[in-house]
N, C-alpha and C. Protein backbone atom coordinates (compact mmCIF):
# COMPACT_ATOMS: atom_id res chain seq x y z
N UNK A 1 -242.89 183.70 27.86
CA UNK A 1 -242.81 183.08 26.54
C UNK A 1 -244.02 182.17 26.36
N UNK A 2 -244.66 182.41 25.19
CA UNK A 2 -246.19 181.62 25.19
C UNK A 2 -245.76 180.05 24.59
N UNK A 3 -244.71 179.54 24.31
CA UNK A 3 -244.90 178.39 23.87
C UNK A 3 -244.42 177.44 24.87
N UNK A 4 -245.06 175.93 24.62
CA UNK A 4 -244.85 175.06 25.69
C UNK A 4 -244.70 174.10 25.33
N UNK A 5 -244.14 172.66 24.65
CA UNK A 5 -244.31 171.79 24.14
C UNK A 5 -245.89 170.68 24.90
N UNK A 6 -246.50 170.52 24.10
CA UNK A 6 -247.55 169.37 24.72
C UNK A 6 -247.01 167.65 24.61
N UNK A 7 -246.28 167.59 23.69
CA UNK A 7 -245.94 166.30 23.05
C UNK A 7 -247.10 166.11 22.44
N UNK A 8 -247.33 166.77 21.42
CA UNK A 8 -248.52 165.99 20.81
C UNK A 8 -247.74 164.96 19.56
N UNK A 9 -246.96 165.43 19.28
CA UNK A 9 -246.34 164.66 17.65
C UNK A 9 -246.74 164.86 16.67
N UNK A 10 -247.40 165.74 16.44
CA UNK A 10 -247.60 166.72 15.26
C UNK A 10 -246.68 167.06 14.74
N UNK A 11 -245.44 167.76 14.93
CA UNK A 11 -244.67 167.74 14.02
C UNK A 11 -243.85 166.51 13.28
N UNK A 12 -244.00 165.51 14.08
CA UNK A 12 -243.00 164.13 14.11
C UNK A 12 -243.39 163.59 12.73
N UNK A 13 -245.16 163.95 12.78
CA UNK A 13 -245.77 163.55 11.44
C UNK A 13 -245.56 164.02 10.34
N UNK A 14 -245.49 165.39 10.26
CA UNK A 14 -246.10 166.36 9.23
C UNK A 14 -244.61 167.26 8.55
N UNK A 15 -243.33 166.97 9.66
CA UNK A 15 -242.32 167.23 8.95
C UNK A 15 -241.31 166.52 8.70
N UNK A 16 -240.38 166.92 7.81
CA UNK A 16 -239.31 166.00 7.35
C UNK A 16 -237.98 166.43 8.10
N UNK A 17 -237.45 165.56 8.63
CA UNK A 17 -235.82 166.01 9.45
C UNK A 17 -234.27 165.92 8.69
N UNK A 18 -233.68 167.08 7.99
CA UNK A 18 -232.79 166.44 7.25
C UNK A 18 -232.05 165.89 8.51
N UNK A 19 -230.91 165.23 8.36
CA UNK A 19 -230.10 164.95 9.10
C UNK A 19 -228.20 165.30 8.59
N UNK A 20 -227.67 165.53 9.72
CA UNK A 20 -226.57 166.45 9.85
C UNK A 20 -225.13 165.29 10.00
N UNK A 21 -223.76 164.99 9.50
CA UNK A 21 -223.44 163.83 10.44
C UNK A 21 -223.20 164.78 11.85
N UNK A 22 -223.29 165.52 12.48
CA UNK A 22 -223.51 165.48 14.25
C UNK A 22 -224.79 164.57 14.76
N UNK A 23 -225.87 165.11 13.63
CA UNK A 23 -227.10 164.40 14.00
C UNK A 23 -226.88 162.52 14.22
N UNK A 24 -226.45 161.96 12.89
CA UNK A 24 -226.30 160.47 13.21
C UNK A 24 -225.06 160.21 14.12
N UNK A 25 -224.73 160.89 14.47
CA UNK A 25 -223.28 160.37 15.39
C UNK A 25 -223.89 160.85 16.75
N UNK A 26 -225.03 161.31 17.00
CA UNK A 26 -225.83 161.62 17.97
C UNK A 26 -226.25 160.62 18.32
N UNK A 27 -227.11 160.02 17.26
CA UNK A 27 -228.37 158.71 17.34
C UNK A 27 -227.39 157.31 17.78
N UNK A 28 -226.68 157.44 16.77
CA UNK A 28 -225.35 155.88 16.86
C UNK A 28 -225.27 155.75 17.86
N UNK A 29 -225.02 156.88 18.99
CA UNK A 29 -224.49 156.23 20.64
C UNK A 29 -225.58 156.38 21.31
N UNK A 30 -227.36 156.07 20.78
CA UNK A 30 -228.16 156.23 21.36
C UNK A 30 -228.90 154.86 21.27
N UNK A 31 -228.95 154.79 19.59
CA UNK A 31 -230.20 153.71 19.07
C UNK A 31 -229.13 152.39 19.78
N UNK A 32 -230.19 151.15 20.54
CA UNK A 32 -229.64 149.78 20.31
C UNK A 32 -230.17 148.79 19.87
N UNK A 33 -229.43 147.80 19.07
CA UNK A 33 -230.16 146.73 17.86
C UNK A 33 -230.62 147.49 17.15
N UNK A 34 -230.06 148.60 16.60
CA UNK A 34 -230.79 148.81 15.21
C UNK A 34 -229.63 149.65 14.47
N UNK A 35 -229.59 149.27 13.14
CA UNK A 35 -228.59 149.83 11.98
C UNK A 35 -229.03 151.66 11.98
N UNK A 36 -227.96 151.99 12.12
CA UNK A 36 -228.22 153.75 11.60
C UNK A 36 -228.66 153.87 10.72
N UNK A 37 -228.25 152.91 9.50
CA UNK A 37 -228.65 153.23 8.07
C UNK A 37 -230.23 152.75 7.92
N UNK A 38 -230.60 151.75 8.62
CA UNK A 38 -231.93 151.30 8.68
C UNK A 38 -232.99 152.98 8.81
N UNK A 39 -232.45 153.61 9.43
CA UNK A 39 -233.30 154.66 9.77
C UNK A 39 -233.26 156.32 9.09
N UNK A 40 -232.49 156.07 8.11
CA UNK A 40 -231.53 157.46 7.40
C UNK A 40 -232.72 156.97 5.86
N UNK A 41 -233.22 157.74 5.43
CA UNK A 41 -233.87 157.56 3.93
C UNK A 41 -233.48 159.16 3.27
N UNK A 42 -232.83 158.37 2.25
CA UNK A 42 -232.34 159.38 0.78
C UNK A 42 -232.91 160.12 0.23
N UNK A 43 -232.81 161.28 0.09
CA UNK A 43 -234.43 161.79 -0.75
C UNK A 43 -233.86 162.48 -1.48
N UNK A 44 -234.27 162.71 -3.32
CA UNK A 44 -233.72 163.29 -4.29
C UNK A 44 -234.54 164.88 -4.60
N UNK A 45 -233.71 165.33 -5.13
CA UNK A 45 -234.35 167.27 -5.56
C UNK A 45 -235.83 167.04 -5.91
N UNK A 46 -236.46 165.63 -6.38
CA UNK A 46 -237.65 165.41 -6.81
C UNK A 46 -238.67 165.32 -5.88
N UNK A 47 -237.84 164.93 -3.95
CA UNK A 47 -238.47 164.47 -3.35
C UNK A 47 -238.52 165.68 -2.10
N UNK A 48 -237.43 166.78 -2.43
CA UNK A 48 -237.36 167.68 -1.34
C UNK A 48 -237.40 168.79 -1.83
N UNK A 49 -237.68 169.76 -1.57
CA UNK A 49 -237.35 171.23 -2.04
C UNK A 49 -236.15 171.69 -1.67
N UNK A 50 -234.79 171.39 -1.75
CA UNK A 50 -233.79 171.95 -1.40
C UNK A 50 -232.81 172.66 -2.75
N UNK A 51 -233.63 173.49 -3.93
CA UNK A 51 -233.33 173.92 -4.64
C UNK A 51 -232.24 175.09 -4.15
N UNK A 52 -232.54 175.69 -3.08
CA UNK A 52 -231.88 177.31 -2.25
C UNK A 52 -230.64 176.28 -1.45
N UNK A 53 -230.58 175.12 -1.65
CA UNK A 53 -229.58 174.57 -0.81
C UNK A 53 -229.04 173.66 -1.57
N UNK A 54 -228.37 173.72 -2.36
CA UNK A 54 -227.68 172.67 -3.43
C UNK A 54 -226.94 172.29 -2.62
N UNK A 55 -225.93 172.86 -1.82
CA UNK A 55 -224.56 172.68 -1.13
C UNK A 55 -224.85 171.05 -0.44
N UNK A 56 -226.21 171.14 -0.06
CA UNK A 56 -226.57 170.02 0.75
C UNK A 56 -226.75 168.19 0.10
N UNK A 57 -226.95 168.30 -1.09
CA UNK A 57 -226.63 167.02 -2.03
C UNK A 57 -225.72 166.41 -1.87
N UNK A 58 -225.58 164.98 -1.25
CA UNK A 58 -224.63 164.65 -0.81
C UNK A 58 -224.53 163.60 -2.50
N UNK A 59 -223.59 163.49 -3.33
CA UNK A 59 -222.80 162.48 -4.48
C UNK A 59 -222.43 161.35 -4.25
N UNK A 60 -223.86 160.20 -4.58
CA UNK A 60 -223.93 158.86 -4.33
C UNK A 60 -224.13 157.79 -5.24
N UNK A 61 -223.87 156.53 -5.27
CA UNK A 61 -224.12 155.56 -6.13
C UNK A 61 -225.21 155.88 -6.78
N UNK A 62 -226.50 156.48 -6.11
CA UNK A 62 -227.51 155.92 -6.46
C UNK A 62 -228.21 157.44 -6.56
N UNK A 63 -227.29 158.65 -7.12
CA UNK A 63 -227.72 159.93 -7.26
C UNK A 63 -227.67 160.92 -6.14
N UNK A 64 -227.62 161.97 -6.23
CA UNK A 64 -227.64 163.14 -5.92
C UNK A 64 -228.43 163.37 -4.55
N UNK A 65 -228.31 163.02 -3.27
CA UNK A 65 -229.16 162.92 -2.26
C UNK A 65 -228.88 163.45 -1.04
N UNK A 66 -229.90 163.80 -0.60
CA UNK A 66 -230.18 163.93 1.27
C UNK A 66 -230.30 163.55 2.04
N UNK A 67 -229.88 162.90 3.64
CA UNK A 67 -230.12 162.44 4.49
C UNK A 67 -231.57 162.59 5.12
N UNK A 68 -232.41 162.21 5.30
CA UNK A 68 -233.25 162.73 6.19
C UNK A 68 -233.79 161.43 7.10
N UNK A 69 -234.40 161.74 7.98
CA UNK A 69 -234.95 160.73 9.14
C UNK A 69 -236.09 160.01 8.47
N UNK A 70 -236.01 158.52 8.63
CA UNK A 70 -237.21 158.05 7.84
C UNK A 70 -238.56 157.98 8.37
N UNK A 71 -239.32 157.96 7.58
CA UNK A 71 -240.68 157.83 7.84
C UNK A 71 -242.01 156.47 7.52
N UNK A 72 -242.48 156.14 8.73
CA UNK A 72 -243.03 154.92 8.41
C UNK A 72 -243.93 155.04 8.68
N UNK A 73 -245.10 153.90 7.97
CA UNK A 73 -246.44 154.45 8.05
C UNK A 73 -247.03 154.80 9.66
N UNK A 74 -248.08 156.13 9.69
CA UNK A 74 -248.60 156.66 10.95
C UNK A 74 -249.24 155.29 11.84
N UNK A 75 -249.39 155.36 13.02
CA UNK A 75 -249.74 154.43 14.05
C UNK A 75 -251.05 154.52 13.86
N UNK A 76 -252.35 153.79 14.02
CA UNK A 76 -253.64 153.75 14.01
C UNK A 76 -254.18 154.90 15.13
N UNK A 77 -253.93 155.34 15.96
CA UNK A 77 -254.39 156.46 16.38
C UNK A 77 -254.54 157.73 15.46
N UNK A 78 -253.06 157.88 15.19
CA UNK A 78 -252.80 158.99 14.39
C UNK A 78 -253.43 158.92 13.03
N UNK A 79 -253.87 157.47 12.85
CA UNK A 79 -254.80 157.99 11.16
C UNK A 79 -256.25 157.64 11.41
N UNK A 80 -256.74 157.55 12.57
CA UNK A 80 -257.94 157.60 13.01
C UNK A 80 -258.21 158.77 13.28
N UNK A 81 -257.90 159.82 14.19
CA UNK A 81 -257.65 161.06 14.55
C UNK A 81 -257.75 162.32 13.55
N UNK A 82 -256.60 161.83 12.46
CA UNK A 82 -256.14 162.96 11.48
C UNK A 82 -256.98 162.54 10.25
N UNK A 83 -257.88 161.59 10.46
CA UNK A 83 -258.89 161.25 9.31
C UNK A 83 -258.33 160.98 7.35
N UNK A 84 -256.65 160.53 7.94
CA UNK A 84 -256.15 160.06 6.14
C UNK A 84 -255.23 159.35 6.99
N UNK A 85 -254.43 158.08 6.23
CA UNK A 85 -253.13 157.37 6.40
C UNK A 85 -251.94 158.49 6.28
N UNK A 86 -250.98 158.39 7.46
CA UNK A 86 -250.04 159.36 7.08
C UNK A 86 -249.04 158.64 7.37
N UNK A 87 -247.60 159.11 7.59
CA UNK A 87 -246.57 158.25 7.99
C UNK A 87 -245.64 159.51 8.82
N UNK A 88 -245.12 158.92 9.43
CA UNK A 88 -244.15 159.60 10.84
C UNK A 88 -243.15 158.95 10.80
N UNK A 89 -242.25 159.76 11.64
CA UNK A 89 -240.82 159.71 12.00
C UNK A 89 -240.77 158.46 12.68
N UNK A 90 -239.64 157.72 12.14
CA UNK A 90 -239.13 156.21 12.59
C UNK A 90 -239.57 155.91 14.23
N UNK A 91 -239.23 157.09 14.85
CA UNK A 91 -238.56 157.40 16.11
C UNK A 91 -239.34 157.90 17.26
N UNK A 92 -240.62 157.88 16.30
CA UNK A 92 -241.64 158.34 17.31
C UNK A 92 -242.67 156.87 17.61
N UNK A 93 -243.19 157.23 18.84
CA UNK A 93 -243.77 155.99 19.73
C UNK A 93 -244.65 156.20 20.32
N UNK A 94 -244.93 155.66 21.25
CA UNK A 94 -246.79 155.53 21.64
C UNK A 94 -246.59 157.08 23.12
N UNK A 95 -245.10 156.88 23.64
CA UNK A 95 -245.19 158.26 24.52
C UNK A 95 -244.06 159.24 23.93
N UNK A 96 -243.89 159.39 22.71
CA UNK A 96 -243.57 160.48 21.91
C UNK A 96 -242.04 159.74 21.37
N UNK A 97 -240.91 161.14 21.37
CA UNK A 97 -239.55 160.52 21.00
C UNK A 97 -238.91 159.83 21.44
N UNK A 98 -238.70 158.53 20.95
CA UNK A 98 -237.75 157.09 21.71
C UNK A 98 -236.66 157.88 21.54
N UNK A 99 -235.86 158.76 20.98
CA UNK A 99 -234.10 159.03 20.86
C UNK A 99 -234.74 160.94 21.27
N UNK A 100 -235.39 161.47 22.28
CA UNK A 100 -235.31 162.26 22.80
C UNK A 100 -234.13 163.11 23.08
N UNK A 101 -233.27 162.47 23.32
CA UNK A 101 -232.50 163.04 24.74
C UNK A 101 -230.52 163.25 23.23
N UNK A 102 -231.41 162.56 22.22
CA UNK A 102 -230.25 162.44 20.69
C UNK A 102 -230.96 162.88 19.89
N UNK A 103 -232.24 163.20 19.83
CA UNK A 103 -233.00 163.78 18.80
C UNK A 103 -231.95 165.13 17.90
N UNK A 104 -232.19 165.07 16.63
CA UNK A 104 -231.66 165.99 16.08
C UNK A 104 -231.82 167.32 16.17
N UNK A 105 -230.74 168.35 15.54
CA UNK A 105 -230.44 169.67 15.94
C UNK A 105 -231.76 170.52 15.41
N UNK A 106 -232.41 169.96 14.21
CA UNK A 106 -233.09 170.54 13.92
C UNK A 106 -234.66 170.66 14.59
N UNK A 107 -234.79 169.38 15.23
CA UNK A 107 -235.65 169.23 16.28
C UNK A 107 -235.83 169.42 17.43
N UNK A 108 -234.66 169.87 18.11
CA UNK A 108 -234.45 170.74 19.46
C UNK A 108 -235.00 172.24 19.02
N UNK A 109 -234.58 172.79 18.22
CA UNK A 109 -234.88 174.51 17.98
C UNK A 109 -236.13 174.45 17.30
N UNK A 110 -237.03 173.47 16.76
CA UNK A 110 -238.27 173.64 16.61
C UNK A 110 -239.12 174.48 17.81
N UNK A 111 -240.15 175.24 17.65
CA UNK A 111 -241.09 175.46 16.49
C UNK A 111 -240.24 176.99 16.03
N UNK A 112 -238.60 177.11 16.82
CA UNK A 112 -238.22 178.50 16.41
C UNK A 112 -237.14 178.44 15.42
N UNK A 113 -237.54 179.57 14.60
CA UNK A 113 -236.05 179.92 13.23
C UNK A 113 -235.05 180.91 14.51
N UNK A 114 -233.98 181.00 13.48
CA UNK A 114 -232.94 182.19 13.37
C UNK A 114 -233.46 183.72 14.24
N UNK A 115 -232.59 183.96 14.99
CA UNK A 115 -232.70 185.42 15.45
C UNK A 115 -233.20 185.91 14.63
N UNK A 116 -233.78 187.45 14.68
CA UNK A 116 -233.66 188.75 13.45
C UNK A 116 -234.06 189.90 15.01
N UNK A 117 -233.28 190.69 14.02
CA UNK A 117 -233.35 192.15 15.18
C UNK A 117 -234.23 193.14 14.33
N UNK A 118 -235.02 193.38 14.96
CA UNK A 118 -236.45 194.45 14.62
C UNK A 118 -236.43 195.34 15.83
N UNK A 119 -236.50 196.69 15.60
CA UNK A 119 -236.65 197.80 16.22
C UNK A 119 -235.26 197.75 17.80
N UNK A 120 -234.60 197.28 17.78
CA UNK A 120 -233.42 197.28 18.18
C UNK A 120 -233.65 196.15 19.73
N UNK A 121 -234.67 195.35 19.04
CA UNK A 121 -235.17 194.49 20.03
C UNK A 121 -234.61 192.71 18.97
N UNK A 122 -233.89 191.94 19.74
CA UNK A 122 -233.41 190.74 18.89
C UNK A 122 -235.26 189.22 19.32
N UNK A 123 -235.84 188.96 18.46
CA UNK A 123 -236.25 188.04 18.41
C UNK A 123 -236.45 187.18 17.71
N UNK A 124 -236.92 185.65 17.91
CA UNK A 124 -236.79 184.98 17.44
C UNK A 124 -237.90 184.24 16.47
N UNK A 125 -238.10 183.81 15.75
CA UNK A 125 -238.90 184.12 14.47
C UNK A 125 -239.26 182.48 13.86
N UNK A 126 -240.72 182.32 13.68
CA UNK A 126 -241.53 181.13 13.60
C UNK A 126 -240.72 180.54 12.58
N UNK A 127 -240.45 178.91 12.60
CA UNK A 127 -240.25 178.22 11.95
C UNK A 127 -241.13 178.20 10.59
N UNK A 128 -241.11 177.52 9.01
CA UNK A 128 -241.63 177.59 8.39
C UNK A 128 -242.51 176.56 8.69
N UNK A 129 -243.79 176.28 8.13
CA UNK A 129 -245.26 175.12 8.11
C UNK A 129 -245.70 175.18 9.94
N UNK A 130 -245.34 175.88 10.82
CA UNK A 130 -245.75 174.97 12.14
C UNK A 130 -246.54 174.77 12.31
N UNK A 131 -246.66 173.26 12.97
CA UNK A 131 -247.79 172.67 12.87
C UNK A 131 -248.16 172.57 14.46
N UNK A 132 -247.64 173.34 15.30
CA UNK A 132 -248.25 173.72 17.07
C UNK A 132 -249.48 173.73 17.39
N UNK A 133 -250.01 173.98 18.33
CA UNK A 133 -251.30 174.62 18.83
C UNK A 133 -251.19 176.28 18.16
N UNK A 134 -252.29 176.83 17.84
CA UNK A 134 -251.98 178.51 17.50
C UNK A 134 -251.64 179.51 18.20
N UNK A 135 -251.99 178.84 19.65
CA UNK A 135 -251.34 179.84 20.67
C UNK A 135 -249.89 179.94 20.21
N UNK A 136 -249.32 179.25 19.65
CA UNK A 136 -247.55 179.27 19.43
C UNK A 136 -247.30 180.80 17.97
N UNK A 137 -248.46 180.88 17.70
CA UNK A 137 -247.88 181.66 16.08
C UNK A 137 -248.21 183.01 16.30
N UNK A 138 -246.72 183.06 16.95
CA UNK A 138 -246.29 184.65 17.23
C UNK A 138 -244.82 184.91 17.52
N UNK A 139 -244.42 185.99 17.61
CA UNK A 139 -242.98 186.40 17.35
C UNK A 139 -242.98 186.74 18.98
N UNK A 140 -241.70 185.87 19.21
CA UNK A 140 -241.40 185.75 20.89
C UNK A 140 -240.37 186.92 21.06
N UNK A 141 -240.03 187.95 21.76
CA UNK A 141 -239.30 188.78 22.20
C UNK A 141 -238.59 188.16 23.10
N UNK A 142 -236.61 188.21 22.38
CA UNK A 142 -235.79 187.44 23.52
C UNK A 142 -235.32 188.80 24.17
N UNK A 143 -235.81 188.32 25.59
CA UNK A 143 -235.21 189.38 26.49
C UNK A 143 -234.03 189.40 26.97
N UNK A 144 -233.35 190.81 27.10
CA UNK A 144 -231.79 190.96 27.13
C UNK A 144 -231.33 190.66 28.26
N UNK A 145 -232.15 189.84 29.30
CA UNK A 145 -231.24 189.12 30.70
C UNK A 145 -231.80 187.74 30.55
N UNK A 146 -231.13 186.81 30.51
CA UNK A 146 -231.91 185.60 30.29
C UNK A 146 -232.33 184.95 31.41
N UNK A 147 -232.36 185.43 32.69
CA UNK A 147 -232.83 185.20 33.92
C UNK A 147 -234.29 185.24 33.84
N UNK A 148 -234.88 186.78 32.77
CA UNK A 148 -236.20 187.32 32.37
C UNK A 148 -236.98 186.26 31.95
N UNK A 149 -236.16 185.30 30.72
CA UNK A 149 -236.76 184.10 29.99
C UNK A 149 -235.96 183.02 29.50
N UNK A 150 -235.87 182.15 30.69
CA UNK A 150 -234.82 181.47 30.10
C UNK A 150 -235.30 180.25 28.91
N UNK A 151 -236.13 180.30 28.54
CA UNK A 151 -236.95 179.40 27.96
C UNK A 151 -236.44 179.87 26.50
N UNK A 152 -236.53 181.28 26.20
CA UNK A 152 -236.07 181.88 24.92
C UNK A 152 -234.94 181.72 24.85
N UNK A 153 -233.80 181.87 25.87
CA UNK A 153 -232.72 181.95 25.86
C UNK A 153 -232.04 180.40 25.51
N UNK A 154 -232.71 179.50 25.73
CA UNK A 154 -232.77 178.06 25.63
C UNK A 154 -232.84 177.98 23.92
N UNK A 155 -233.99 178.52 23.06
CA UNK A 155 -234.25 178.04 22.21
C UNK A 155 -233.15 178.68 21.37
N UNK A 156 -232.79 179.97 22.05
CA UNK A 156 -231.68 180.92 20.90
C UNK A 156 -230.46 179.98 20.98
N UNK A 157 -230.21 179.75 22.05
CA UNK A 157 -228.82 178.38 22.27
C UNK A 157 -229.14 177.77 21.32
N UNK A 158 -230.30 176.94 20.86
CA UNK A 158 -230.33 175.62 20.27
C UNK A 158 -230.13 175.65 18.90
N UNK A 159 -230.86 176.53 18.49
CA UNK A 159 -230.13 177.36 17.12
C UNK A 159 -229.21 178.07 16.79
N UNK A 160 -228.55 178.44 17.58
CA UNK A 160 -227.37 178.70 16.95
C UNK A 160 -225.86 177.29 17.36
N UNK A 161 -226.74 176.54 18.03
CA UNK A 161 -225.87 175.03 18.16
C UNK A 161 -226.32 174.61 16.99
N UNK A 162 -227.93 174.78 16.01
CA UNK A 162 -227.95 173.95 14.86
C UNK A 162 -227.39 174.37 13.65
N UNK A 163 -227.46 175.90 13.86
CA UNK A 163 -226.66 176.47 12.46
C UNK A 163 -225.32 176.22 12.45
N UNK A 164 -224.66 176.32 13.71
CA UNK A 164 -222.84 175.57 13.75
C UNK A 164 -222.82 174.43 13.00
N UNK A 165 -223.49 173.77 13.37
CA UNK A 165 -223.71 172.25 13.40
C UNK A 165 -224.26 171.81 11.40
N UNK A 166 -224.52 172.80 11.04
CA UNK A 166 -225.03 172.71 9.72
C UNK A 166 -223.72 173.22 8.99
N UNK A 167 -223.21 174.18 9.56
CA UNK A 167 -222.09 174.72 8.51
C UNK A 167 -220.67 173.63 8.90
N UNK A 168 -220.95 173.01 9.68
CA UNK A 168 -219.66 171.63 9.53
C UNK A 168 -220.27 170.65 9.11
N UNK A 169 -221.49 170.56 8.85
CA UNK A 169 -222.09 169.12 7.67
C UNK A 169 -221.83 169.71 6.04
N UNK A 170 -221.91 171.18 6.48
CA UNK A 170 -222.07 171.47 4.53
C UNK A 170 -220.33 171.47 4.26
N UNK A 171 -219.53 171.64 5.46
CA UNK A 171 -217.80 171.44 5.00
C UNK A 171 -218.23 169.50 4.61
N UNK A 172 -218.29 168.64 5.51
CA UNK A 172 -218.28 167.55 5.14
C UNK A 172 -218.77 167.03 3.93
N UNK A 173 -219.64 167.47 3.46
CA UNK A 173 -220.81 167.57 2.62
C UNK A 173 -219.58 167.66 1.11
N UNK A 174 -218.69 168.79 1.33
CA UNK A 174 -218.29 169.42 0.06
C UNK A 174 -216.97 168.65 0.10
N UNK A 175 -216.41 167.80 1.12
CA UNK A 175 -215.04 167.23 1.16
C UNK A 175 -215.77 165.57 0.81
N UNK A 176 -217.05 165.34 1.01
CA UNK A 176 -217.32 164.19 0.16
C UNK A 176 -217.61 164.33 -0.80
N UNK A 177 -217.98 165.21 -1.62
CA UNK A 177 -218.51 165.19 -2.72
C UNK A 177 -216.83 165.32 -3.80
N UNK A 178 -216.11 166.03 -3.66
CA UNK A 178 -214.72 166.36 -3.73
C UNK A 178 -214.24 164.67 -3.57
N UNK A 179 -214.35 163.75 -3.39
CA UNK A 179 -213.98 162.37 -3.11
C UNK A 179 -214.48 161.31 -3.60
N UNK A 180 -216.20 162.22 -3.79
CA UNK A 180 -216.66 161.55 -4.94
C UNK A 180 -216.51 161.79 -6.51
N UNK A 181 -215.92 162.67 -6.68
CA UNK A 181 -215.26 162.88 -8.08
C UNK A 181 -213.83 162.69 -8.40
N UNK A 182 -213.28 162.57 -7.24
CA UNK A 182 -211.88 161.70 -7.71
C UNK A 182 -211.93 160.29 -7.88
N UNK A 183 -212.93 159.62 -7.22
CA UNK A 183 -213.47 157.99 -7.73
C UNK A 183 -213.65 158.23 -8.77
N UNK A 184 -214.69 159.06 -9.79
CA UNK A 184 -215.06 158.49 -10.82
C UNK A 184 -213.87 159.07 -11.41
N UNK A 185 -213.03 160.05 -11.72
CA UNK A 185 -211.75 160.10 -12.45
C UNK A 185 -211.18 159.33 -12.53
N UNK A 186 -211.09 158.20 -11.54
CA UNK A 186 -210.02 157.10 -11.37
C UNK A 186 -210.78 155.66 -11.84
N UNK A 187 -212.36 155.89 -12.11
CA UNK A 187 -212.61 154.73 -12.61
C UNK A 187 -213.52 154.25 -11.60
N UNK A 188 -213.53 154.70 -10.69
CA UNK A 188 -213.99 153.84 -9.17
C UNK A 188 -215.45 154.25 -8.81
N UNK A 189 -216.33 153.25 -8.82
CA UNK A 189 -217.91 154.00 -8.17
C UNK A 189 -217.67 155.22 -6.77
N UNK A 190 -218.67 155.71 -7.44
CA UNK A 190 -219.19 156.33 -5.88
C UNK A 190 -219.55 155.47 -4.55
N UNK A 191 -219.32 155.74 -3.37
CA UNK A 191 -220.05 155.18 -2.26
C UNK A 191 -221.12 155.09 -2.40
N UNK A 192 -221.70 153.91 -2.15
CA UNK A 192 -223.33 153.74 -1.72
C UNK A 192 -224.07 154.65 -0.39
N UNK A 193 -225.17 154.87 -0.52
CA UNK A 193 -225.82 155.31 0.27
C UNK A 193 -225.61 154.41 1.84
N UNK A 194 -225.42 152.90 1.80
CA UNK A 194 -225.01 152.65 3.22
C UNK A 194 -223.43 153.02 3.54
N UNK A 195 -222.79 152.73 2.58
CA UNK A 195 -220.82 153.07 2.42
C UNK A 195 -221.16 154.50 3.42
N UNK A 196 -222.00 155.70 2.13
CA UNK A 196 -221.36 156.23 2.57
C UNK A 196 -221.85 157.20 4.58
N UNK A 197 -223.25 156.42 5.42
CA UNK A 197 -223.47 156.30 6.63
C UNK A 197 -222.51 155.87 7.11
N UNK A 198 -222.05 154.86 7.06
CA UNK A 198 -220.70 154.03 7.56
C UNK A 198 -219.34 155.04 7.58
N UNK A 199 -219.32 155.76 6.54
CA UNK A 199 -218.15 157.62 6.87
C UNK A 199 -218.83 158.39 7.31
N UNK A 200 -220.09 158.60 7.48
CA UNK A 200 -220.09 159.38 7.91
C UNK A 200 -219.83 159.45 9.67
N UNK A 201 -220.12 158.03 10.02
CA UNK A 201 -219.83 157.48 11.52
C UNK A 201 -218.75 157.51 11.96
N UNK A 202 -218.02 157.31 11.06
CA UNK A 202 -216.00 156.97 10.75
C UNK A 202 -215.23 157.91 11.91
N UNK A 203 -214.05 157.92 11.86
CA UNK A 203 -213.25 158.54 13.01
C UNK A 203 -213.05 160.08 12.26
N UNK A 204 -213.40 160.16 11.22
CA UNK A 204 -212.73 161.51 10.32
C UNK A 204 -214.19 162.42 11.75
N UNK A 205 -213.30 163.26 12.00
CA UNK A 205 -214.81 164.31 12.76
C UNK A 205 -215.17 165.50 11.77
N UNK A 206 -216.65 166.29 12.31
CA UNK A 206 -216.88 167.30 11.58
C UNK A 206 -215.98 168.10 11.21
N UNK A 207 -215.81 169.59 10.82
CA UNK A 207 -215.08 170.63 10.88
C UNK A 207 -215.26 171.22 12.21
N UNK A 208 -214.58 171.95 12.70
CA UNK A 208 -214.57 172.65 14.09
C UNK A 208 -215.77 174.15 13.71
N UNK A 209 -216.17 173.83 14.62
CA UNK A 209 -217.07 174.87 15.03
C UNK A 209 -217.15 175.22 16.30
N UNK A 210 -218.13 176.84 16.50
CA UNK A 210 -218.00 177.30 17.69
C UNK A 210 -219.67 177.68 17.57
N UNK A 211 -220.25 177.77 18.56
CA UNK A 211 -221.55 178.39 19.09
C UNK A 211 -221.24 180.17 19.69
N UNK A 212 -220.77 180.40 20.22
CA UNK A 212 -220.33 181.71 20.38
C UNK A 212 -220.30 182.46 19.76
């Protein structure tokens, strides 16, 4: 398998992480002294392209929004280097990811998408924008003993732990939004964007899912 992570943080910069509640109920028993919500920024249809994903709008005080991991301005290396001011993931640091080991689902299965089966061979298929070394931009063949590559076999796990993991945020997703329209029938605001971090942390758990 030709890919290898370097830690460069190239992606940390250059992409956006929605976040899942598995994802913040990940971080919560990770981050210490610091608010979950401090690190969760809202982003509206104006600010994301998630037109093919409506389901994902979570119904808030303060409009129609997405979780995603925040971003603060890039470290002086990184805008010395990349020759413009940029801004990066909260979470990244001078020797890469401080919440590594809680990092989100969608950042474990980076730089790989979704299976697809071509010529009766199953592989696994480049993420959209990657921003890798170029040695990475090619279609990896998962081999049918994973002894062969367990490295592929690793990344196919991780995605299909993130797609589980997405289809019990989009149940949560649709049982808040469903909760947010019986408030306003009844007169009652919507949850705020911190309210509603604070449920999503809550004892209620995802929907059940399976990886299998």
């Amino acid at each position: 398998m030709s890919f290898q992570c370097d830690r460069c943080g190239q992606c940390c910069r250059t992409h956006r992480v929605p976040l899942t509640v598995t994802d913040l109920r990940r971080l919560s028993q990770t981050i210490q002294g610091t608010r979950i919500s401090d690190c969760v920024e809202w982003l509206d249809s104006e600010s994301v392209d998630f037109d093919d994903e409506p389901e994902s709008f979570l119904e808030l005080r303060e409009g129609r929004r997405v979780p995603f991991l925040r971003h603060v301005p890039a470290d002086a290396q990184a805008q010395s280097t990349m020759g413009a001011p940029q801004s990066q993931c909260v979470f990244l640091g001078q020797y890469g990811c401080q919440v590594f080991s809680a990092r989100p689902s969608a950042c474990r299965s980076y730089p790989y998408d979704r299976l697809m089966v071509h010529q009766n061979q199953r592989r696994l298929t480049l993420a959209p924008a990657v921003q890798c070394p170029e040695a990475t931009d090619v279609l990896v063949t998962l081999k049918s003993a994973p002894q062969l590559d367990p490295t592929a076999q690793r990344f196919a796990h991780d995605i299909a732990v993130r797609d589980a993991e997405l289809s019990a945020h989009a149940t949560w997703v649709a049982r808040h939004n469903r909760l947010m329209r019986v408030l306003v029938r009844m007169g009652r605001p919507r949850l705020s964007a911190t309210e509603t971090v604070r449920r999503m942390l809550g004892p209620e758990p995802p929907a059940e899912h399976s990886t299998e």
